[in-house]
C-alpha atoms as a PDB file:
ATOM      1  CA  UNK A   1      43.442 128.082 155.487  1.00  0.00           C
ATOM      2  CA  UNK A   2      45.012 126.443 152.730  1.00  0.00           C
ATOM      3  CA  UNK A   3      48.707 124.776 153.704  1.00  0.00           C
ATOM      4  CA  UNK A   4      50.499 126.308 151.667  1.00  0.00           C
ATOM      5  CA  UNK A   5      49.249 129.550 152.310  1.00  0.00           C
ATOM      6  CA  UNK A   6      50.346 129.381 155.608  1.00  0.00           C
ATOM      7  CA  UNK A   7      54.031 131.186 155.943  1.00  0.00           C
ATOM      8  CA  UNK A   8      57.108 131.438 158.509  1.00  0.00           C
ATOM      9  CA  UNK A   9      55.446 134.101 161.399  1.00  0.00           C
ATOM     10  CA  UNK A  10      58.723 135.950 161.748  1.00  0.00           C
ATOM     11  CA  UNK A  11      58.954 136.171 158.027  1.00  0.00           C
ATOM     12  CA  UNK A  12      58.028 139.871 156.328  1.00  0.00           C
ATOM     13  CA  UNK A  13      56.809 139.414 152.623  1.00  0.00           C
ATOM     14  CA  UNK A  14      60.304 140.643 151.083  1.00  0.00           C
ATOM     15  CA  UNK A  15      62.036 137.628 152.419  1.00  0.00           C
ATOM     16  CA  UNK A  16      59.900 134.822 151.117  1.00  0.00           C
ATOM     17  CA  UNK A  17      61.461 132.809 148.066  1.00  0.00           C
ATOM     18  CA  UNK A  18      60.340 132.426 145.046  1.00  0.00           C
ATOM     19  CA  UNK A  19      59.924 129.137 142.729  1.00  0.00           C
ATOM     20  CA  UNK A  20      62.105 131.069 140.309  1.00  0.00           C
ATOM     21  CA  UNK A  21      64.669 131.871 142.768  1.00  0.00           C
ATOM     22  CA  UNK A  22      64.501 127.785 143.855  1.00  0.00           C
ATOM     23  CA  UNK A  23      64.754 127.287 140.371  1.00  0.00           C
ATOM     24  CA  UNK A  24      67.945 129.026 139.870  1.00  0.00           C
ATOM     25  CA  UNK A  25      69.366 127.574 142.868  1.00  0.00           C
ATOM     26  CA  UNK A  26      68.442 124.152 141.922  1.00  0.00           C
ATOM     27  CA  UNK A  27      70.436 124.706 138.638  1.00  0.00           C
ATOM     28  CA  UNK A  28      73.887 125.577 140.025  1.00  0.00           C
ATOM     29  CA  UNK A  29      76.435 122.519 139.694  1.00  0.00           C
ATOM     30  CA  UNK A  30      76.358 121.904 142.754  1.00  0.00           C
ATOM     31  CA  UNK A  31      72.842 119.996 142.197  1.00  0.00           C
ATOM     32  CA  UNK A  32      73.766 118.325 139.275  1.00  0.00           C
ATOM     33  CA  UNK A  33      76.811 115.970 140.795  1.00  0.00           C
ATOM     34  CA  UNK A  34      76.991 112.729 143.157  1.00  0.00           C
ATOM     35  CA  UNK A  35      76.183 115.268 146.453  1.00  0.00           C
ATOM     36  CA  UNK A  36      72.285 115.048 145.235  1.00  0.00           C
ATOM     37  CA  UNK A  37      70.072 111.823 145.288  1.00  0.00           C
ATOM     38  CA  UNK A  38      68.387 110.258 141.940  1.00  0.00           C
ATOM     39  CA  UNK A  39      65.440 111.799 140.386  1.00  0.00           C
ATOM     40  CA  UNK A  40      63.180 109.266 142.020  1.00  0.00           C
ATOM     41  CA  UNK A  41      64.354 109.397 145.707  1.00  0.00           C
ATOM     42  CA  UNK A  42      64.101 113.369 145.409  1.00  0.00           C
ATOM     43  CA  UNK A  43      60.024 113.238 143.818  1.00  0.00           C
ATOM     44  CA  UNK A  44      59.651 110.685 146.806  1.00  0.00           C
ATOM     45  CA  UNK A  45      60.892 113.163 149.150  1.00  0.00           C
ATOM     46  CA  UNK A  46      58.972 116.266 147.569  1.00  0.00           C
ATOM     47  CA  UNK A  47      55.885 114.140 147.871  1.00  0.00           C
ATOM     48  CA  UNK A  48      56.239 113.677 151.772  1.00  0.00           C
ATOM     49  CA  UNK A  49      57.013 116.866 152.508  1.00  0.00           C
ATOM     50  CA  UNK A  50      53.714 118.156 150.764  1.00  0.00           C
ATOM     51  CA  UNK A  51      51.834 116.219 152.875  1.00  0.00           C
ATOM     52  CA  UNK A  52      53.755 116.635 156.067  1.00  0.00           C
ATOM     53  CA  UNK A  53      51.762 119.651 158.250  1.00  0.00           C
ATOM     54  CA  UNK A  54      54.588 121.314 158.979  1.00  0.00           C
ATOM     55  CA  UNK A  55      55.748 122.462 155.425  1.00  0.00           C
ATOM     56  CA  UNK A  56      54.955 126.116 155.389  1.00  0.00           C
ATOM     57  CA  UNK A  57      54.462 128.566 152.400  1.00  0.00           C
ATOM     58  CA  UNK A  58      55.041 125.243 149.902  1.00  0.00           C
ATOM     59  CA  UNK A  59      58.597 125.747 150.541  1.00  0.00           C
ATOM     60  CA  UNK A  60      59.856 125.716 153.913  1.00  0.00           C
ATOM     61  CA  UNK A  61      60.318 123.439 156.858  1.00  0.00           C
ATOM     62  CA  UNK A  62      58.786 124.650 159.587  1.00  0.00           C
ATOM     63  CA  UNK A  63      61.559 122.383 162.208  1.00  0.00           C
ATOM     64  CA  UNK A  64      64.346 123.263 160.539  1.00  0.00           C
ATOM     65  CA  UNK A  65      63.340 126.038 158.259  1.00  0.00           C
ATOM     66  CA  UNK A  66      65.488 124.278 154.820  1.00  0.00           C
ATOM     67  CA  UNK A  67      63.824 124.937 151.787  1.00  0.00           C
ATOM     68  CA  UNK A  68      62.069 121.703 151.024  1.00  0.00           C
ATOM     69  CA  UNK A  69      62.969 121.763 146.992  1.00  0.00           C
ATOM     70  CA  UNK A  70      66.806 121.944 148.095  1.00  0.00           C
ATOM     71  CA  UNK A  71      67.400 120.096 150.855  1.00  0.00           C
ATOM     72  CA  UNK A  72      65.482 116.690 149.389  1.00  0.00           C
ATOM     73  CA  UNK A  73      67.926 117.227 146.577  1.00  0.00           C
ATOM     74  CA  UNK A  74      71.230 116.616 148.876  1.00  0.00           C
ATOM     75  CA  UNK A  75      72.166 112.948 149.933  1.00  0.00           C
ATOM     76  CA  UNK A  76      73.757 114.620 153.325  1.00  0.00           C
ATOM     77  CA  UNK A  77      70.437 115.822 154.414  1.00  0.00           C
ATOM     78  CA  UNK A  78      67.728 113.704 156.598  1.00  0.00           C
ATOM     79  CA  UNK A  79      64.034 115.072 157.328  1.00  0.00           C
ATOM     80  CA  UNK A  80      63.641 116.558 160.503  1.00  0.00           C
ATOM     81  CA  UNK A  81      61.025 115.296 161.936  1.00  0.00           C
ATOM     82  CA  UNK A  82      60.487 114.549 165.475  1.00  0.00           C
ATOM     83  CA  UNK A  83      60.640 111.012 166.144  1.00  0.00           C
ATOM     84  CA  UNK A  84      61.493 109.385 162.710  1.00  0.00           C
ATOM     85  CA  UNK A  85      62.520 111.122 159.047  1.00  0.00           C
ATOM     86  CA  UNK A  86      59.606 111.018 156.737  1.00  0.00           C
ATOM     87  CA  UNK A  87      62.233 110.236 154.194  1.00  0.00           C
ATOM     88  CA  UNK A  88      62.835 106.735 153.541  1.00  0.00           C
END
């Protein structure tokens, strides 16, 4: 099985997000101001959370169940992962 194909288990096909729908998310101001990280911090995040085994559907974080694409974004947020963030 492919990673990403793998999705939440208590998650019915209605309820999964879309890119488009993380696209339009990603676009409100909110995103756009000091509350986000720079462009390079958040591709360096993206990129460690594709390869982390725990990323589920492409989107979602299978510890704390954030959308990846939206919480790397934020400055508040850490990666969850057990033992040390896979953010540096």
């Amino acid at each position: 099985m492919n990673q990403s194909d793998r999705s939440c288990k208590g998650c019915r096909e209605e309820y999964k997000i879309t890119e488009v729908q993380i696209d339009r998310m990603l676009s409100a101001p909110m995103f756009q101001g000091e509350s986000c990280v720079p462009e390079s911090v958040y591709q360096e995040r993206l990129r460690m959370c594709g390869a982390c085994p725990k990323l589920l559907g492409g989107t979602t974080c299978s510890f704390c169940g954030c959308i990846v694409r939206v919480a790397a974004k934020l400055k508040e947020k850490n990666c969850p992962f057990p033992g040390a963030s896979r953010w540096k």
